[in-house]
Protein backbone atom coordinates (compact mmCIF):
# COMPACT_ATOMS: atom_id res chain seq x y z
CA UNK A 1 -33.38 -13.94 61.09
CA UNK A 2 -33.09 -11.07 63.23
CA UNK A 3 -29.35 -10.27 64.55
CA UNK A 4 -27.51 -8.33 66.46
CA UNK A 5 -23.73 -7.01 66.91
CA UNK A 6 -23.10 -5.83 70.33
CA UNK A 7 -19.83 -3.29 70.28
CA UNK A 8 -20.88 -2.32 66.70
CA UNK A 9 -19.10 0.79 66.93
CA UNK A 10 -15.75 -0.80 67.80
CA UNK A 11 -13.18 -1.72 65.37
CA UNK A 12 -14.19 -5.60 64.82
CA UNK A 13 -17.66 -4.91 64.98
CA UNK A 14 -18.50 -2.63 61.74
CA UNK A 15 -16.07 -4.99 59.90
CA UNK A 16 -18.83 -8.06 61.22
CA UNK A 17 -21.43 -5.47 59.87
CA UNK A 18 -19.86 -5.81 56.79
CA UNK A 19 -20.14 -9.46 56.51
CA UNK A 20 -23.70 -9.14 57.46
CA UNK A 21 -24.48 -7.06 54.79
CA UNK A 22 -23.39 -9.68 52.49
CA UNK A 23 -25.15 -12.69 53.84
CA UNK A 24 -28.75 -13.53 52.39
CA UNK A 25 -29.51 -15.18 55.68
CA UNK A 26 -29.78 -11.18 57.39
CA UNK A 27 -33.08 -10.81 56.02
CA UNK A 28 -33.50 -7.33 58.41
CA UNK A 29 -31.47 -5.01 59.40
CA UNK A 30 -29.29 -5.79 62.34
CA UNK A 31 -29.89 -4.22 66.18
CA UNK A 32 -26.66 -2.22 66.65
CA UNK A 33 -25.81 -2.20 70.08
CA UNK A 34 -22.92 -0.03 71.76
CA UNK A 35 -22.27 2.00 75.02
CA UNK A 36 -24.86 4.94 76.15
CA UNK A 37 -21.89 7.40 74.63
CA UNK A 38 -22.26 5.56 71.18
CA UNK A 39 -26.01 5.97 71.20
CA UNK A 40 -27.42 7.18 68.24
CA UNK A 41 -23.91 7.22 66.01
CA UNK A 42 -25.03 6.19 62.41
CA UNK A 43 -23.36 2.52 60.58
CA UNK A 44 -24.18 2.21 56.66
CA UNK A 45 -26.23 -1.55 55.95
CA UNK A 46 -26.95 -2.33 52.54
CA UNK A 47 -27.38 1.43 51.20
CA UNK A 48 -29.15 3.13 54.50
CA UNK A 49 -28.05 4.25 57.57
CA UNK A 50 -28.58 2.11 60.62
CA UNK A 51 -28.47 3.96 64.04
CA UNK A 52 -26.67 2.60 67.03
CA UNK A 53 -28.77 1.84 70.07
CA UNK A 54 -27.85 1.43 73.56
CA UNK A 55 -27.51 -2.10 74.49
CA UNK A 56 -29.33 -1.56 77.94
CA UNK A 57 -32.27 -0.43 76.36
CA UNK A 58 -33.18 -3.44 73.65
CA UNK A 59 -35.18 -6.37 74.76
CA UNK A 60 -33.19 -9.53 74.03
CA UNK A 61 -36.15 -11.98 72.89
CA UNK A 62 -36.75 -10.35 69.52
CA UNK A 63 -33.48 -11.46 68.75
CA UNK A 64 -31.89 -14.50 67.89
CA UNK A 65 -28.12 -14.36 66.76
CA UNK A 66 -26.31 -11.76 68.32
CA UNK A 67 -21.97 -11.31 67.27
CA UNK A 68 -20.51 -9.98 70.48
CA UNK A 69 -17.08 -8.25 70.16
CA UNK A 70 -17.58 -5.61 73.14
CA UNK A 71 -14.94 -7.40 75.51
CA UNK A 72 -14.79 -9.65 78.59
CA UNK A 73 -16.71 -7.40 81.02
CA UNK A 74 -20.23 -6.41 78.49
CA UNK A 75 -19.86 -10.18 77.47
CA UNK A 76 -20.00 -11.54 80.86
CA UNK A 77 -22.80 -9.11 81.33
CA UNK A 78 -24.94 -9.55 78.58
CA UNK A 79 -24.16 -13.00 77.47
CA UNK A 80 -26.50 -14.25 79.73
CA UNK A 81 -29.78 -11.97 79.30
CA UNK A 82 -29.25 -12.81 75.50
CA UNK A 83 -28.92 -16.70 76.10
CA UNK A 84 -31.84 -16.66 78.83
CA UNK A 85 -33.82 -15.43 76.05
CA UNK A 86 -33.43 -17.59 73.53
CA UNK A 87 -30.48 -16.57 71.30
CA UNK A 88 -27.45 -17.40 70.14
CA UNK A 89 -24.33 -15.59 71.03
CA UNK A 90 -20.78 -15.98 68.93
CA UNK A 91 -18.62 -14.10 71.66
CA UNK A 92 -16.02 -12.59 70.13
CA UNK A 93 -14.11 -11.75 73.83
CA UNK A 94 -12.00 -14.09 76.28
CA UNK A 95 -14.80 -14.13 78.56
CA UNK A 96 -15.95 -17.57 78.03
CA UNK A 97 -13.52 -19.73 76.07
CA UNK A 98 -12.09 -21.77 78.73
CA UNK A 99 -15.24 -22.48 79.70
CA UNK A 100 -15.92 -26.00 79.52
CA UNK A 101 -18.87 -26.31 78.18
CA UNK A 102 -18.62 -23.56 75.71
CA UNK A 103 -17.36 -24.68 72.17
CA UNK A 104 -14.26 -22.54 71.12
CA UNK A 105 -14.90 -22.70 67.31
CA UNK A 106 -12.67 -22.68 64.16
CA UNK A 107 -14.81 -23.65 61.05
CA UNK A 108 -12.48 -24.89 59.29
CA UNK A 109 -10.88 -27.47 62.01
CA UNK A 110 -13.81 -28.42 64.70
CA UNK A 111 -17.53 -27.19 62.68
CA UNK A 112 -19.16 -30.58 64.11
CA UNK A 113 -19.07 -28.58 67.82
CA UNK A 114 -21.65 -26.49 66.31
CA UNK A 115 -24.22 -28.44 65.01
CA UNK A 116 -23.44 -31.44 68.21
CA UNK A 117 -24.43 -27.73 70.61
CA UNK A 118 -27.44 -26.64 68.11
CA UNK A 119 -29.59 -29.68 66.70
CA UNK A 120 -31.95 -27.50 65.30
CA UNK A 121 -32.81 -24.04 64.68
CA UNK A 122 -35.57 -24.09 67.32
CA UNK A 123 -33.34 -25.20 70.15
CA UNK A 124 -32.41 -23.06 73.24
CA UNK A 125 -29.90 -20.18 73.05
CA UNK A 126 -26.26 -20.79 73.92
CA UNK A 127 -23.25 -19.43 73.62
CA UNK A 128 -20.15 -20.41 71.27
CA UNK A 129 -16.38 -18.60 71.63
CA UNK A 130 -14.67 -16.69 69.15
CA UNK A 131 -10.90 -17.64 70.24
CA UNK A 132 -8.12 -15.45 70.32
CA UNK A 133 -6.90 -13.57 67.31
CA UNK A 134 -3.25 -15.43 67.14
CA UNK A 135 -4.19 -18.16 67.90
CA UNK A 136 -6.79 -18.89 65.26
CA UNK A 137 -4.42 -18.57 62.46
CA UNK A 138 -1.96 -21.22 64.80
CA UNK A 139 -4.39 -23.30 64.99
CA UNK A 140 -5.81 -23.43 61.61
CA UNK A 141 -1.82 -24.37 60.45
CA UNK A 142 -1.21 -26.90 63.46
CA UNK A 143 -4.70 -28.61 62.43
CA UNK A 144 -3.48 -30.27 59.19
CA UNK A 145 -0.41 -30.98 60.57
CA UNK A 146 -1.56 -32.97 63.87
CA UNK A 147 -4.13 -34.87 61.70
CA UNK A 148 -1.54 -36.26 59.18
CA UNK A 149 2.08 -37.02 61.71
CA UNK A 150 0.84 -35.84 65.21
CA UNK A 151 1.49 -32.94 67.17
CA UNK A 152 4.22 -33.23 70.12
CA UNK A 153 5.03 -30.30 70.87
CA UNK A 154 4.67 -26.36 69.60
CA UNK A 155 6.48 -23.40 69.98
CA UNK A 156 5.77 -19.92 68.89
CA UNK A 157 6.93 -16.23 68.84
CA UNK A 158 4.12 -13.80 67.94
CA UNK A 159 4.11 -10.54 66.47
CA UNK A 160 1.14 -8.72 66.85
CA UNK A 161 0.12 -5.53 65.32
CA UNK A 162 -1.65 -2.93 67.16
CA UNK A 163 -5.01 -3.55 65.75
CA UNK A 164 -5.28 -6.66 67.92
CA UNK A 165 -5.36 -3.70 70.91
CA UNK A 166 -9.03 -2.27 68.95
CA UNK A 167 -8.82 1.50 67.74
CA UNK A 168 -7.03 2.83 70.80
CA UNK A 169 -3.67 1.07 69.55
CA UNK A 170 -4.17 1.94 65.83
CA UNK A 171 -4.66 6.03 67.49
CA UNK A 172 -1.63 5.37 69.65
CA UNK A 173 0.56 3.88 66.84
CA UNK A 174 -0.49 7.15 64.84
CA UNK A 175 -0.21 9.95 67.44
CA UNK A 176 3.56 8.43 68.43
CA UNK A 177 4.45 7.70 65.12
CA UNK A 178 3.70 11.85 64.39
CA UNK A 179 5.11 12.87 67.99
CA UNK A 180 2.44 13.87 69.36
CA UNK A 181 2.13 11.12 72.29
CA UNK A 182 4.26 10.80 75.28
CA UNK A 183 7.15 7.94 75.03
CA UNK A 184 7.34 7.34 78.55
CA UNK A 185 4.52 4.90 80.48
CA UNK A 186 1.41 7.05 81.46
CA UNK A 187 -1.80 6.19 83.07
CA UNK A 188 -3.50 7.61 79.58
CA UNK A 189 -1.33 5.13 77.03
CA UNK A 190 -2.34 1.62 76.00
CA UNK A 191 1.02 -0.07 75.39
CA UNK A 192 3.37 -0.52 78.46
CA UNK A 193 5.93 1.67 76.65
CA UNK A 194 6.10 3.38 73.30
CA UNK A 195 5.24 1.18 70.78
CA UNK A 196 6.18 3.37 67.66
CA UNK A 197 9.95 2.35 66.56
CA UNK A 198 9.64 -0.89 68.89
CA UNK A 199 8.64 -4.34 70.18
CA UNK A 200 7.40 -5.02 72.88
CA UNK A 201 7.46 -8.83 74.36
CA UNK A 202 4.57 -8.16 76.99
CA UNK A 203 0.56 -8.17 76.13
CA UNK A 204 -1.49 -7.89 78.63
CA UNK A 205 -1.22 -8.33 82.29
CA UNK A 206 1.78 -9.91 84.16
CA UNK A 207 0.87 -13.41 85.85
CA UNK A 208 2.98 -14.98 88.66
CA UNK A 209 5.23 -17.59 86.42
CA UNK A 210 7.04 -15.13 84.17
CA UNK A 211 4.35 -14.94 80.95
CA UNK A 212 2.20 -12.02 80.02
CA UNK A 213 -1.81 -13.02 79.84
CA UNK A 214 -2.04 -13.32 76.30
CA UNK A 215 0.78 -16.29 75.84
CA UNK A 216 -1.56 -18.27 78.39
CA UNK A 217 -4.40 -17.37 75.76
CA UNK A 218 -2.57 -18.86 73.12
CA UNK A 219 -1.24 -22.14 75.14
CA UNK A 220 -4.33 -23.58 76.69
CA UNK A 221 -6.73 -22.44 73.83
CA UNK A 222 -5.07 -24.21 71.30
CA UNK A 223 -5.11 -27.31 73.37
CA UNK A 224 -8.93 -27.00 73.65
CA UNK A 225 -9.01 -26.23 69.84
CA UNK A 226 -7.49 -29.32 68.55
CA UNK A 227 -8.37 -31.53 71.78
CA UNK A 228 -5.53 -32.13 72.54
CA UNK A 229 -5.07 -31.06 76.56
CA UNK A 230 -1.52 -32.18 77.50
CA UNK A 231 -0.04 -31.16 74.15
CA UNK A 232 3.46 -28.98 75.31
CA UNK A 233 2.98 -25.73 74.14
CA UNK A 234 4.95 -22.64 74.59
CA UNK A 235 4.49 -18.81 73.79
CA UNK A 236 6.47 -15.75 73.67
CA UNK A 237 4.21 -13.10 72.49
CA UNK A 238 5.22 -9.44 70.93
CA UNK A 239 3.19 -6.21 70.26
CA UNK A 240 4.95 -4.61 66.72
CA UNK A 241 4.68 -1.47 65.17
CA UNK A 242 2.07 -2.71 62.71
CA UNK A 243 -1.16 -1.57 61.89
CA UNK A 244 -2.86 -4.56 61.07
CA UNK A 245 -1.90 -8.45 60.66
CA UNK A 246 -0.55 -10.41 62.99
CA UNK A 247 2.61 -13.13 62.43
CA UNK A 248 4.05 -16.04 63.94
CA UNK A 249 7.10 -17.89 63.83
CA UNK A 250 6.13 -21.22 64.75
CA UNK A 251 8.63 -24.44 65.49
CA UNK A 252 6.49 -27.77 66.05
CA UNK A 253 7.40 -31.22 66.69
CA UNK A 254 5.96 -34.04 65.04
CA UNK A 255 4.97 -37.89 66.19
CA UNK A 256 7.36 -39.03 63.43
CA UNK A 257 9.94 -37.81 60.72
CA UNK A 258 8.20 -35.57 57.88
CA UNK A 259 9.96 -34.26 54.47
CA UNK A 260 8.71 -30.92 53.98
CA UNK A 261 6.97 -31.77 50.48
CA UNK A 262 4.79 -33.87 52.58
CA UNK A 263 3.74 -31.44 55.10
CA UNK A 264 3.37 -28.57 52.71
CA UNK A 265 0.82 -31.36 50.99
CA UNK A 266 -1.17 -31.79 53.56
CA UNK A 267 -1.51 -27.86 54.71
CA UNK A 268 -2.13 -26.58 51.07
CA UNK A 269 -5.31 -29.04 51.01
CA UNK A 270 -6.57 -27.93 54.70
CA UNK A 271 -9.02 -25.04 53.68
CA UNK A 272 -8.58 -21.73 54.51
CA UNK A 273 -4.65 -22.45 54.09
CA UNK A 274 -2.46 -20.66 51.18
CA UNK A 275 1.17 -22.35 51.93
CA UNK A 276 4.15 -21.72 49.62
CA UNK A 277 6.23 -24.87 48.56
CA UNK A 278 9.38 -22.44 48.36
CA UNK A 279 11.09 -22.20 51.77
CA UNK A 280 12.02 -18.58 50.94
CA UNK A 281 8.66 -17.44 50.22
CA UNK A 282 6.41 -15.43 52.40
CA UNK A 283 3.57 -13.29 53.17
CA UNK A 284 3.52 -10.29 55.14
CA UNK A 285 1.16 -8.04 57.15
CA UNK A 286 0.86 -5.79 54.41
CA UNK A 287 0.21 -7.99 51.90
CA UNK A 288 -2.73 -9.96 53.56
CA UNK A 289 -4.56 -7.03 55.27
CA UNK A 290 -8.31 -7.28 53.65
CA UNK A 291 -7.94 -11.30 53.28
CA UNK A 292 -9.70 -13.82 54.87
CA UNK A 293 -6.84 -16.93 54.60
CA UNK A 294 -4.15 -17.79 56.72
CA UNK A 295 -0.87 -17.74 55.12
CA UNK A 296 2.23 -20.01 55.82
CA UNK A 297 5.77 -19.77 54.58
CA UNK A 298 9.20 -20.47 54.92
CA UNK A 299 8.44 -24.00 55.98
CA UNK A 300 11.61 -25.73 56.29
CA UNK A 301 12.94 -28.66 58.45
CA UNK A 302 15.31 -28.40 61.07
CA UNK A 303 18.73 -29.18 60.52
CA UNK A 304 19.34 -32.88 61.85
CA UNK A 305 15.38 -33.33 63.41
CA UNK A 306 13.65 -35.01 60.46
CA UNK A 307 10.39 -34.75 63.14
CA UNK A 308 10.98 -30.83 63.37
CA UNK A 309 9.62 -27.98 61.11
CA UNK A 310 10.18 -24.27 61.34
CA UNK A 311 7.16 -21.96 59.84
CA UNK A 312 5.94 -18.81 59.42
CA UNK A 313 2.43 -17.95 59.56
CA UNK A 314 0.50 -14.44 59.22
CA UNK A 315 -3.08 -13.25 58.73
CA UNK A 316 -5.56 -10.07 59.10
CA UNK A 317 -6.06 -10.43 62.79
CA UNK A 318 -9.37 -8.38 61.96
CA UNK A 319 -10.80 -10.77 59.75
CA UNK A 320 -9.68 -14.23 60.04
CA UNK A 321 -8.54 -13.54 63.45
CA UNK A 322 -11.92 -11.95 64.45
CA UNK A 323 -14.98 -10.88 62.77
CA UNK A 324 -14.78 -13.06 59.75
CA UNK A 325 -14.39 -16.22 61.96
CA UNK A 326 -17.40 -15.30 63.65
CA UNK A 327 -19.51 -14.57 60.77
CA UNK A 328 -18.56 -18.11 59.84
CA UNK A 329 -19.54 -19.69 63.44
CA UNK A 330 -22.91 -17.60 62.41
CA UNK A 331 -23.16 -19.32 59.12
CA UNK A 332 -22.80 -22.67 60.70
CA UNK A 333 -25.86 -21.96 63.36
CA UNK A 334 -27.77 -21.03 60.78
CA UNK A 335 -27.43 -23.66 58.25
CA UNK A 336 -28.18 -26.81 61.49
């Protein structure tokens, strides 16, 4: 099968190279496809060098699976050329996962979208959403839990690390953290204010009811994940001085009263879950960065809400939260 990775330079995208390289489906070598700028830089596949190739320059009908993770603007660009000729594109960017008639795909909690969108390996091109990096990991711990008591409501606090911003916030995070970047808002700096020796409780733009972009990510993409559209779901959501993995604390309300042996039960059989029995134990970014699971801990009850539990949830927003879940949407179009 041939593929493709379009932003291949980019942070995400050589770690989805890297997944390629392991899968015996990638019988070639991928098409690398970046920015005009990129051209010609040089990615290691499976003991050679591949070079990078500018993306307006390949013909989109000798391929069929392309990973995108390029952002909103190339996706909304190239989506469609790719699709229009006849392959499938797991989009890695925001640009279509509202979209209603564009899966937004978790493996482990809603697979059956792909093979209802792709009967058969000859079938048209389409396009199926990578959703956002937090909430993946929210979703993948709010699945198990909806399925066995019901979900009423959710509430969450994010901390993301500056990974989740691409390489520009890992450089920032470094050039502040040595003093060598301005601590004052500039048109050149990522973060809204210095994020080295902070938190910062805005990501992304500013909309007109009081939230920053990325808590409306989180809110109406986990209602499409686990179908559940008038679910009550709020979102405060941080940028931390972390290089990579991104936490939750998450607070949910259940249809009925739950001990926490039983929910812990029903999470630690979910796959993809690793959740600690022990209320006091927990993972951290540190300790997950390189795996592929979603971690829960601390899960505890509420004091006088037997329908209430309190969690904590963290994961490698590059992996799990990214290009790993989109090497597994690719695994899934390939084995329909």
């Amino acid at each position: 099968m041939r593929t493709a990775i379009l932003g291949a330079t980019g942070l995400v995208g050589r770690i989805m190279l890297t997944y390629l390289d392991q899968m015996e489906w990638v019988d070639e070598e991928p098409l690398l496809l970046c920015s005009q700028r990129s051209a010609g830089y040089e990615l290691p596949f499976r003991s050679k060098l591949v070079t990078c190739r500018n993306a307006t320059e390949v013909d989109p009908t000798t391929i069929q699976l392309a990973l995108f993770s390029a952002g909103a603007a190339a996706s909304r660009d190239y989506a469609p050329r790719f699709t229009a000729a006849g392959a499938w594109v797991v989009d890695n960017s925001s640009a279509f996962r509202m979209e209603p008639e564009v899966p937004l795909v978790v493996p482990e909690i809603n697979p059956a979208l792909v093979p209802a969108l792709c009967p058969s390996q000859n079938s048209q091109g389409g396009i199926i959403a990578n959703p956002n990096c937090s909430t993946i990991q929210i979703a993948l711990a709010l699945a198990p839990l909806d399925q066995a008591f019901g979900l009423r409501e959710v509430h969450v606090t994010t901390m993301q690390s500056v990974s989740g911003a691409g390489q520009r916030g890992l450089t920032e995070l470094k050039l502040q953290l040595a003093g060598e970047a301005p601590d004052h808002p500039a048109a050149e700096q990522l973060f809204p204010q210095q994020i080295a020796h902070n938190v910062l409780p805005a990501i992304g733009p500013a909309l007109a009811d009081g939230s920053f972009e990325e808590e409306i990510k989180v809110v109406r993409e986990l209602r499409k994940i686990l179908d559940l559209p008038d679910l009550a779901v709020t979102c405060t959501a941080t940028r931390v001085p972390v290089r990579i993995g991104h936490c939750a604390a998450v607070r949910v309300v259940l249809s009925r009263a739950v001990k926490p042996p039983e929910a812990i039960k029903a999470m630690q059989e979910w796959p993809g879950l690793v959740v600690h029995a022990d209320p006091h134990a927990y993972e951290t970014p540190r300790q997950v960065s390189g795996r592929t699971e979603v971690y829960v801990g601390r899960l505890r009850q509420e004091s006088r809400r037997e329908n209430v539990l309190l969690f904590w949830i963290v994961a490698d927003n590059l992996l799990k939260g990214a290009a790993w879940n989109a090497v597994q949407i690719a695994e899934l179009l390939v084995a329909v």
